[in-house]
PDB file of N, CA and C in Angstrom:
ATOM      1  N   UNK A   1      19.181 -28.798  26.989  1.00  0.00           N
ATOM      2  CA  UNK A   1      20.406 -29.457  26.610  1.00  0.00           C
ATOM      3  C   UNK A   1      20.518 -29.427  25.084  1.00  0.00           C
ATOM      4  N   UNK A   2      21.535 -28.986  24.393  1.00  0.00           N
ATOM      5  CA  UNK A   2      21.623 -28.753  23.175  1.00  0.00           C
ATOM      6  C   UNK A   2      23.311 -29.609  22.598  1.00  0.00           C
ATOM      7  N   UNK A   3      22.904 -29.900  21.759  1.00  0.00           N
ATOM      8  CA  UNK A   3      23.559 -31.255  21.027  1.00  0.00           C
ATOM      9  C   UNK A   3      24.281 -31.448  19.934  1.00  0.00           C
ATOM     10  N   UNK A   4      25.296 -30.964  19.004  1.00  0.00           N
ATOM     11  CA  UNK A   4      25.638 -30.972  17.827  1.00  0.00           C
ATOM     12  C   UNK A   4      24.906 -32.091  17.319  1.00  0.00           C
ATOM     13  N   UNK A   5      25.161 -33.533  17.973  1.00  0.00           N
ATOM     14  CA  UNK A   5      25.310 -34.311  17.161  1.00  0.00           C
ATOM     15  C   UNK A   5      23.699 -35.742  17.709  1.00  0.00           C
ATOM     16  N   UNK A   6      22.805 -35.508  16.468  1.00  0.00           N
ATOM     17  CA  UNK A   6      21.502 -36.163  17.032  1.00  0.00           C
ATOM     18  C   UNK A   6      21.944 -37.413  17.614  1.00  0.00           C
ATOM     19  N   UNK A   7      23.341 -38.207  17.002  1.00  0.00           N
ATOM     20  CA  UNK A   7      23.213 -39.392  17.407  1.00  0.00           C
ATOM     21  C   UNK A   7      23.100 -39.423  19.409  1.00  0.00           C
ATOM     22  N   UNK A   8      23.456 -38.665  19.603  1.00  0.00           N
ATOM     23  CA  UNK A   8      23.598 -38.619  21.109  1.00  0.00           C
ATOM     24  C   UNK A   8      22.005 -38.915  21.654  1.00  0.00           C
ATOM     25  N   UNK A   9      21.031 -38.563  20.894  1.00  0.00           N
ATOM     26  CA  UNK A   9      19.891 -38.898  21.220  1.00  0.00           C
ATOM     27  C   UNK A   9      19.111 -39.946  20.657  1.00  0.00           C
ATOM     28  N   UNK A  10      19.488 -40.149  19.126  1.00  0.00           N
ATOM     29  CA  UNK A  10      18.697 -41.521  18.721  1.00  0.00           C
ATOM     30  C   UNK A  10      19.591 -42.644  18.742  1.00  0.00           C
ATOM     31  N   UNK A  11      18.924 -43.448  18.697  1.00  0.00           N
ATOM     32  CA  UNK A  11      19.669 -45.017  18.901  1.00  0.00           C
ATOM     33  C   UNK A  11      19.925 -45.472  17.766  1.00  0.00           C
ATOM     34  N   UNK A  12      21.537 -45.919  17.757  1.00  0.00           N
ATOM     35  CA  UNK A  12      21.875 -46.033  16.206  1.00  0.00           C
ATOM     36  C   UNK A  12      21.317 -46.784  15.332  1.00  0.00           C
ATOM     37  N   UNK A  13      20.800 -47.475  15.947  1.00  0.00           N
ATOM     38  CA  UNK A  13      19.595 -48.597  14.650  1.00  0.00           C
ATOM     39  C   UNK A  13      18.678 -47.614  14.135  1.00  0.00           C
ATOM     40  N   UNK A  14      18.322 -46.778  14.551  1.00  0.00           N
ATOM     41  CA  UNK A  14      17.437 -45.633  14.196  1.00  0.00           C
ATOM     42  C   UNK A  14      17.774 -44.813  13.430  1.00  0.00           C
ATOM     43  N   UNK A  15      18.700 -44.954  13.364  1.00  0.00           N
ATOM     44  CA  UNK A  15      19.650 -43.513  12.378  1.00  0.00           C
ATOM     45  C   UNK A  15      20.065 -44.511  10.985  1.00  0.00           C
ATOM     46  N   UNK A  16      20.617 -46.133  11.435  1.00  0.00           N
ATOM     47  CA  UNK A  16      20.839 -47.083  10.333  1.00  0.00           C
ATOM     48  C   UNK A  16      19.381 -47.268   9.678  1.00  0.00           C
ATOM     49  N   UNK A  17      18.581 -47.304   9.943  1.00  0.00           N
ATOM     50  CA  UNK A  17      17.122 -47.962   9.361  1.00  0.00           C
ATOM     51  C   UNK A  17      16.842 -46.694   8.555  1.00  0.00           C
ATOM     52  N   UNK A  18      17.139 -45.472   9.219  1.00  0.00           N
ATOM     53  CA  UNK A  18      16.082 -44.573   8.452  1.00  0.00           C
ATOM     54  C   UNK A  18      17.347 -44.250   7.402  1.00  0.00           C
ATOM     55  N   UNK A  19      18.250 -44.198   7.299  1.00  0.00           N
ATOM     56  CA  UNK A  19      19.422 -44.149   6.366  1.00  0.00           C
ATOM     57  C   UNK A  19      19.318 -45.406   5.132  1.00  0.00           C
ATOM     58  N   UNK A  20      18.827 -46.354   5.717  1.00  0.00           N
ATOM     59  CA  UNK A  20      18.433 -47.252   4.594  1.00  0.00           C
ATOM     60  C   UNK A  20      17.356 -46.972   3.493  1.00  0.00           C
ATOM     61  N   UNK A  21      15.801 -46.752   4.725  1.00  0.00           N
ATOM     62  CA  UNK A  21      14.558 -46.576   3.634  1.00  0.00           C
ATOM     63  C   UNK A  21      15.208 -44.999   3.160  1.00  0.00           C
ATOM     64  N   UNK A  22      15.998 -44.317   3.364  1.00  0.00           N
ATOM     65  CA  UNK A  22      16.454 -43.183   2.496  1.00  0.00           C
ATOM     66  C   UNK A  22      17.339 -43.331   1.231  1.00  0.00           C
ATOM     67  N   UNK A  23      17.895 -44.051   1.379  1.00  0.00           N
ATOM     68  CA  UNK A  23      19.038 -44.787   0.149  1.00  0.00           C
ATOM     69  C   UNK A  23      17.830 -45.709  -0.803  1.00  0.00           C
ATOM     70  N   UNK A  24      16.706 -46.337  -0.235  1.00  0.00           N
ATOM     71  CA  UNK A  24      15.858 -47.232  -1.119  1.00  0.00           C
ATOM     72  C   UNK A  24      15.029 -46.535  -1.981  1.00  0.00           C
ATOM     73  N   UNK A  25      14.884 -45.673  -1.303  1.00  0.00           N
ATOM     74  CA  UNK A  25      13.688 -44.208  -1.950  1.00  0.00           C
ATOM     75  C   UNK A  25      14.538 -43.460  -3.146  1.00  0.00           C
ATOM     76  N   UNK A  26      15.606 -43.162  -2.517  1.00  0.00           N
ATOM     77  CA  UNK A  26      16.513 -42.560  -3.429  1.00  0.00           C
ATOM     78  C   UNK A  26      17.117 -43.384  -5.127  1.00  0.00           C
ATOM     79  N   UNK A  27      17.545 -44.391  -4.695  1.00  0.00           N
ATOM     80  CA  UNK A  27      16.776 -45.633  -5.668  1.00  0.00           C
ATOM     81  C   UNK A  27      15.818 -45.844  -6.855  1.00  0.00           C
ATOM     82  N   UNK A  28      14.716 -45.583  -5.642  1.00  0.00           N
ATOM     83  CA  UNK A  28      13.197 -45.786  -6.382  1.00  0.00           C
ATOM     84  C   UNK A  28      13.091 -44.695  -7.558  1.00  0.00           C
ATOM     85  N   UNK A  29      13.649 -43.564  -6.863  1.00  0.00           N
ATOM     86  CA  UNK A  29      13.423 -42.302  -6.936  1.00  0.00           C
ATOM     87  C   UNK A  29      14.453 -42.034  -9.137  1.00  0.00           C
ATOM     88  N   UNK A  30      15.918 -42.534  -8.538  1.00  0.00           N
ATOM     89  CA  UNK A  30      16.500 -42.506  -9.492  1.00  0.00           C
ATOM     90  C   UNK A  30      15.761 -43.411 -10.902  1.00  0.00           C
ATOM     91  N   UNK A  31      15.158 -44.892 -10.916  1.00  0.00           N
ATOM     92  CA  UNK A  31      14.679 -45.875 -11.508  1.00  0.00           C
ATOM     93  C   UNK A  31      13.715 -45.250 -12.155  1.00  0.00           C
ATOM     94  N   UNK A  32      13.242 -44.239 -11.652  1.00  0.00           N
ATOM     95  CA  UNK A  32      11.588 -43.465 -12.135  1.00  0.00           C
ATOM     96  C   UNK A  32      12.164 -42.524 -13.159  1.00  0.00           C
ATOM     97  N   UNK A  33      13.297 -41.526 -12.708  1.00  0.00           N
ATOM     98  CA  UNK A  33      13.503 -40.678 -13.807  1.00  0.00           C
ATOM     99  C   UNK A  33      14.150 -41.230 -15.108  1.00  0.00           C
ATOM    100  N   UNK A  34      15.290 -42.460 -14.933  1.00  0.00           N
ATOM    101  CA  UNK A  34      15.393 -43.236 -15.670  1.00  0.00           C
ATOM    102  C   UNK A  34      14.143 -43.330 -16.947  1.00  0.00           C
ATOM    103  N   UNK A  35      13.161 -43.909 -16.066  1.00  0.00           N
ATOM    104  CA  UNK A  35      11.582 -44.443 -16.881  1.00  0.00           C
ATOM    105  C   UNK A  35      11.178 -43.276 -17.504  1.00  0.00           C
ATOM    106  N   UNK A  36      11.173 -42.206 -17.034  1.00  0.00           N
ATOM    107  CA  UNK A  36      10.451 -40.660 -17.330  1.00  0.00           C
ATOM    108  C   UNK A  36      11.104 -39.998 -18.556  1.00  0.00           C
ATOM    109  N   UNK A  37      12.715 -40.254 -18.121  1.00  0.00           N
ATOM    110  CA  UNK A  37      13.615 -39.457 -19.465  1.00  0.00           C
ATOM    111  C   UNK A  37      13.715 -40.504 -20.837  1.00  0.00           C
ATOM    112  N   UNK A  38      13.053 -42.214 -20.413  1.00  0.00           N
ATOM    113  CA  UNK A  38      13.071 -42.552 -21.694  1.00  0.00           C
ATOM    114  C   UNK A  38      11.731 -42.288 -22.574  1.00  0.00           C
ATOM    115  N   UNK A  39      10.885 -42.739 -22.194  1.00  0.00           N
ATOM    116  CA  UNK A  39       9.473 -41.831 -22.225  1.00  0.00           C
ATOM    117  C   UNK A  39       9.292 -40.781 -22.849  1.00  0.00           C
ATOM    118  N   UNK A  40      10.403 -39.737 -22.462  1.00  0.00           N
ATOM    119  CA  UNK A  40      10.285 -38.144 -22.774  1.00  0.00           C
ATOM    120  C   UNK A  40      11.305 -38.199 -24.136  1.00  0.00           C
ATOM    121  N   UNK A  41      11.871 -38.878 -24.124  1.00  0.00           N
ATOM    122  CA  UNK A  41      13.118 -39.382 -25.365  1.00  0.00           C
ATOM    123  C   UNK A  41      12.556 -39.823 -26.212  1.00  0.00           C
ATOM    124  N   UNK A  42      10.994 -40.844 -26.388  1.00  0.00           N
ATOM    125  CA  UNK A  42      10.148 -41.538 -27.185  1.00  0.00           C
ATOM    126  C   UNK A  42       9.482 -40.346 -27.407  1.00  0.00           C
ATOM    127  N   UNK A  43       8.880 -39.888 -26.757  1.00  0.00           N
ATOM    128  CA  UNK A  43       8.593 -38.519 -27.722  1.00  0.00           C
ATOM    129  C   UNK A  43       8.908 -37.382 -28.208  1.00  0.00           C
ATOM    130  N   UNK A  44      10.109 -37.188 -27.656  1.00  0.00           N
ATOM    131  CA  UNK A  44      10.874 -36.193 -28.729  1.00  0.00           C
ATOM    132  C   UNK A  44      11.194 -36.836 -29.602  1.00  0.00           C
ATOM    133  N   UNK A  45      11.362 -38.244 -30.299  1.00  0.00           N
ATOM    134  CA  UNK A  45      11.439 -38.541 -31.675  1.00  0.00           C
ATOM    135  C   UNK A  45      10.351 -38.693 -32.246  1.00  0.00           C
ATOM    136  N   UNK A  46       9.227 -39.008 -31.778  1.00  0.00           N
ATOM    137  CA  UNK A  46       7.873 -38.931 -32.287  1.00  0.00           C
ATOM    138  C   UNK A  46       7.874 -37.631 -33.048  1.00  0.00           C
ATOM    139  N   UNK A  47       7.996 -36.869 -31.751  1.00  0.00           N
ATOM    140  CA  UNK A  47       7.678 -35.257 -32.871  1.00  0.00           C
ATOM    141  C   UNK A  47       8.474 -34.646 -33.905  1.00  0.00           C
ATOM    142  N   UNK A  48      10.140 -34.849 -33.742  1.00  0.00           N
ATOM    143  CA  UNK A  48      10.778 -34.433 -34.371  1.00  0.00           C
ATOM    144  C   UNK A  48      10.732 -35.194 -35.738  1.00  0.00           C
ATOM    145  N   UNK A  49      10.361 -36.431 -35.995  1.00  0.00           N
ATOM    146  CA  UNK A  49      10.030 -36.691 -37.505  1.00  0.00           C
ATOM    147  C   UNK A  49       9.342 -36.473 -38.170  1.00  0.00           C
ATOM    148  N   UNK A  50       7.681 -35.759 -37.102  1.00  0.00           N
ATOM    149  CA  UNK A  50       7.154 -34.777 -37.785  1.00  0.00           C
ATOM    150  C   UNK A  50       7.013 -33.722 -37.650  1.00  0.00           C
ATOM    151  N   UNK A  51       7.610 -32.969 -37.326  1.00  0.00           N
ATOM    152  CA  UNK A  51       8.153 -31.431 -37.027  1.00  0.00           C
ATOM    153  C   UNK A  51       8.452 -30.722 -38.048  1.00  0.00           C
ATOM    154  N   UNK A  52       8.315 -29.672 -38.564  1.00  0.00           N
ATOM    155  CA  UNK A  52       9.479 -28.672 -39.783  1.00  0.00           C
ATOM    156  C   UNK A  52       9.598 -27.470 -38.659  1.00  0.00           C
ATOM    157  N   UNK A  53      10.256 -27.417 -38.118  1.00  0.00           N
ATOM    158  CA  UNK A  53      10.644 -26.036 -37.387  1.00  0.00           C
ATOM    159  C   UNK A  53      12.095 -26.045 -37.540  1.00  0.00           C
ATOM    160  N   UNK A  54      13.042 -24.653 -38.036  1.00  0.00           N
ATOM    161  CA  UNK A  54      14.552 -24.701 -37.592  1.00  0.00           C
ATOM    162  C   UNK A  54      14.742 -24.448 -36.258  1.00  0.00           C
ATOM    163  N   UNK A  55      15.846 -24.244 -36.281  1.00  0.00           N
ATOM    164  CA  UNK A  55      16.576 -24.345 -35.336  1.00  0.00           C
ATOM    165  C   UNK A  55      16.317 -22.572 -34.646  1.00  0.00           C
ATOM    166  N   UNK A  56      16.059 -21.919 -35.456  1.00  0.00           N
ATOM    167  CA  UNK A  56      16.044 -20.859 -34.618  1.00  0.00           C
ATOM    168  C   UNK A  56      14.263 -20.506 -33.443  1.00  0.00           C
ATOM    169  N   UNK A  57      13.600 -21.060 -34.550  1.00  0.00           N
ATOM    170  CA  UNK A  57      11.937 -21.647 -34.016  1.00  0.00           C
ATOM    171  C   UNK A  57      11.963 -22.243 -32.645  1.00  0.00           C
ATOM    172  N   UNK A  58      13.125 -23.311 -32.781  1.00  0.00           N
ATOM    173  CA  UNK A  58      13.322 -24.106 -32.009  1.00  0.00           C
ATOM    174  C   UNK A  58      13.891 -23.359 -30.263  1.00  0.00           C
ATOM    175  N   UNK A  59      15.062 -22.604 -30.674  1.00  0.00           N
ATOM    176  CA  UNK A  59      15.630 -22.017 -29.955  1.00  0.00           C
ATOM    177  C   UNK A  59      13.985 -21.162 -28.832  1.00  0.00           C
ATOM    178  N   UNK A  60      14.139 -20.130 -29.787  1.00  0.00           N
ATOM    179  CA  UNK A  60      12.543 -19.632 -29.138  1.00  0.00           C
ATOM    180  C   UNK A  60      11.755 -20.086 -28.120  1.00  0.00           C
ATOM    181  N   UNK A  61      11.025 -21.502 -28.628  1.00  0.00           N
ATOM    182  CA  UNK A  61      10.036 -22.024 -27.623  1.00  0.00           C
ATOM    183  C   UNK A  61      10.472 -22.717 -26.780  1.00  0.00           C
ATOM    184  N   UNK A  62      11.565 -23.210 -26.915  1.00  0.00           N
ATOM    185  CA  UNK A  62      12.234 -23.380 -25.487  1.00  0.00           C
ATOM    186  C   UNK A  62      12.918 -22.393 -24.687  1.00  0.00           C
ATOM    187  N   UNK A  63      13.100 -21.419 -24.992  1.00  0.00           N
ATOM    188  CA  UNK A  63      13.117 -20.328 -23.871  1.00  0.00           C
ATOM    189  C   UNK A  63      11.870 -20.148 -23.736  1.00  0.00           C
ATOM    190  N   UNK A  64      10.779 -19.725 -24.462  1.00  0.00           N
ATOM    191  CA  UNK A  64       9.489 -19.807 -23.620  1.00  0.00           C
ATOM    192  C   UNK A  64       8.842 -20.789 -22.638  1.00  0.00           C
ATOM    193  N   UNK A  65       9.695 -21.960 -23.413  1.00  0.00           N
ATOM    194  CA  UNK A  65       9.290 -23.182 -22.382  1.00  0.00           C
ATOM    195  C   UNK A  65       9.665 -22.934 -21.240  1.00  0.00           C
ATOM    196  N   UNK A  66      11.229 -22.587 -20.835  1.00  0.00           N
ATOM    197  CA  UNK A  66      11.434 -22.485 -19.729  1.00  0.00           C
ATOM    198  C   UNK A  66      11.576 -21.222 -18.733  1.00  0.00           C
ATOM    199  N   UNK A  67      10.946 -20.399 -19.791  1.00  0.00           N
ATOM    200  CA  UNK A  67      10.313 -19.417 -18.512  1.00  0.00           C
ATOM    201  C   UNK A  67       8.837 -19.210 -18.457  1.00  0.00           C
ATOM    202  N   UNK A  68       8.313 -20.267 -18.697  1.00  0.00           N
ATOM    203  CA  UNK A  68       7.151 -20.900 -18.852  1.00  0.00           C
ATOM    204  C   UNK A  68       7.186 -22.282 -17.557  1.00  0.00           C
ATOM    205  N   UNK A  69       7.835 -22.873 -17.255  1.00  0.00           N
ATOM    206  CA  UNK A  69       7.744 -23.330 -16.054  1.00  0.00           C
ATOM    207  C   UNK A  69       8.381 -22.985 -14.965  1.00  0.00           C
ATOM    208  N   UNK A  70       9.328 -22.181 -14.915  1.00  0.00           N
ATOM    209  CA  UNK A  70       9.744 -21.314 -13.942  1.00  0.00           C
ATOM    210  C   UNK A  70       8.208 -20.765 -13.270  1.00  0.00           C
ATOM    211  N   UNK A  71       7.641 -20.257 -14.284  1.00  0.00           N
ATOM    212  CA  UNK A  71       6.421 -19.284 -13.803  1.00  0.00           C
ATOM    213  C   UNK A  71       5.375 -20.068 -13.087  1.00  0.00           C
ATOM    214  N   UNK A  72       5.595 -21.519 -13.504  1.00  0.00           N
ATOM    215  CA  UNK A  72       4.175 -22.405 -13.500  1.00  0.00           C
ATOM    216  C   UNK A  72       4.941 -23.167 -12.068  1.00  0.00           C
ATOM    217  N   UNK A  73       6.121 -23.349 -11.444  1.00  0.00           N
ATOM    218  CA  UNK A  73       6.638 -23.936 -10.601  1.00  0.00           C
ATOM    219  C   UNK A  73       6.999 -25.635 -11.628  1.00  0.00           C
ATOM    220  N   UNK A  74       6.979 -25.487 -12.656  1.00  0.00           N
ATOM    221  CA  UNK A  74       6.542 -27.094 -13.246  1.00  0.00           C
ATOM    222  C   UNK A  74       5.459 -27.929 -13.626  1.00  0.00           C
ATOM    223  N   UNK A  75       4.228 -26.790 -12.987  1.00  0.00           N
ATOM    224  CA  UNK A  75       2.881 -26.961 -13.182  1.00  0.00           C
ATOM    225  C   UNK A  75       2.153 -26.931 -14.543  1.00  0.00           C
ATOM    226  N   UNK A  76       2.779 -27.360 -15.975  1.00  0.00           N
ATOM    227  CA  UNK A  76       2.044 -27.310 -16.966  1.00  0.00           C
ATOM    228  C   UNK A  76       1.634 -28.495 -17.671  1.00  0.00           C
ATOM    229  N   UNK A  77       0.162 -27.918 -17.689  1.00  0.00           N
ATOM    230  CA  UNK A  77      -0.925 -28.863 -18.357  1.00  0.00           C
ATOM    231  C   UNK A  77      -0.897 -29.206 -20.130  1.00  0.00           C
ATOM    232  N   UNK A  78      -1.090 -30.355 -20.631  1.00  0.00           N
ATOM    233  CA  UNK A  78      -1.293 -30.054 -22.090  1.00  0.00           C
ATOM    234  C   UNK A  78      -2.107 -28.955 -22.628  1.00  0.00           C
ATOM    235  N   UNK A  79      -3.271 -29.079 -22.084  1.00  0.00           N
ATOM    236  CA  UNK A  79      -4.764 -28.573 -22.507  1.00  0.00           C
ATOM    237  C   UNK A  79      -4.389 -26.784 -22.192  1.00  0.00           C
ATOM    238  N   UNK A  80      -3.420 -26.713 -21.921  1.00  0.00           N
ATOM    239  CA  UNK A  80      -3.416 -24.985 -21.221  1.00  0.00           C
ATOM    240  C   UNK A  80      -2.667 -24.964 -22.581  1.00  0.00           C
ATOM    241  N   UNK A  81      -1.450 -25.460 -22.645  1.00  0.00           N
ATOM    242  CA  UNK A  81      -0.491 -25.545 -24.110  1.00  0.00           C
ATOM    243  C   UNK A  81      -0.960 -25.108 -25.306  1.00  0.00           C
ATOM    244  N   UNK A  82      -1.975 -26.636 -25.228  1.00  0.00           N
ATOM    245  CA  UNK A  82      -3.147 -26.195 -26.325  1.00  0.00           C
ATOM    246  C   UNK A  82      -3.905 -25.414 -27.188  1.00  0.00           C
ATOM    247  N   UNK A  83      -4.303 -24.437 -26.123  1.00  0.00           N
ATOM    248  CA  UNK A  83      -5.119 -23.477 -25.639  1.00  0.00           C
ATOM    249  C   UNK A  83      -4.295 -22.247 -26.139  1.00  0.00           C
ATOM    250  N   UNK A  84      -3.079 -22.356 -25.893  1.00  0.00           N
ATOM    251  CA  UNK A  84      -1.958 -21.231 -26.575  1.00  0.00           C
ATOM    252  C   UNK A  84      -1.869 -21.234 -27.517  1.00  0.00           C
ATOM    253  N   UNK A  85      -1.133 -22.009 -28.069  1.00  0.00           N
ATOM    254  CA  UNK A  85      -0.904 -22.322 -29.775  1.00  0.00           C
ATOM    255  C   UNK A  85      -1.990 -22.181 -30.880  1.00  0.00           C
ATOM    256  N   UNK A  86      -2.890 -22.325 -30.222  1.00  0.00           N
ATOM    257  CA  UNK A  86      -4.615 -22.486 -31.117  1.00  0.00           C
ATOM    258  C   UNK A  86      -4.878 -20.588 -31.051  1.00  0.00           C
ATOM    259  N   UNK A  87      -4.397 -20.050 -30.241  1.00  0.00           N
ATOM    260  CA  UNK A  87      -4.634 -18.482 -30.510  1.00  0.00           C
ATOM    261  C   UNK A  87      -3.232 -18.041 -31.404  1.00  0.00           C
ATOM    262  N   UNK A  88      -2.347 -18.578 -31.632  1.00  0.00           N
ATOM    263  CA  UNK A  88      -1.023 -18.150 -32.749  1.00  0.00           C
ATOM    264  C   UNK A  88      -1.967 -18.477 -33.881  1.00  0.00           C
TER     265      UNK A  88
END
């Protein structure tokens, strides 16, 4: 028996409940990046007051940056970073 529509099989409290802890997560979820992008905002002014790089420097390592986590899936470590820059 095949069904467009699941509700025909779950019981709507079931579909309301899990629609809830999905909206709470989603939530949680938003509150965190909130926390993460201010965080990440505290230290991009950290560095940029002590930074001398222009703008074209600038340009650069963020395209390396980001085909630098493309490659990594998002997977990058400081200590690998590190490890780069110390051979320039």
């Amino acid at each position: 028996m095949i069904s467009a529509n699941a509700g025909d099989f779950l019981p709507k409290i079931l579909g309301e409940t899990l629609e809830a802890i999905l909206s709470m997560f989603g939530d949680r979820i938003g509150k965190l990046l909130l926390k993460q992008a201010v965080e990440q905002n505290v230290c991009n002014h950290i560095l940029a007051s002590d930074t001398d790089i222009d703008a074209q420097t600038y340009q650069q390592m963020r395209g390396k940056s980001y085909q630098e986590v493309l490659r990594t899936n998002g997977q990058i470590s400081f200590p690998e970073v590190l490890r780069q820059h110390s051979r320039w």
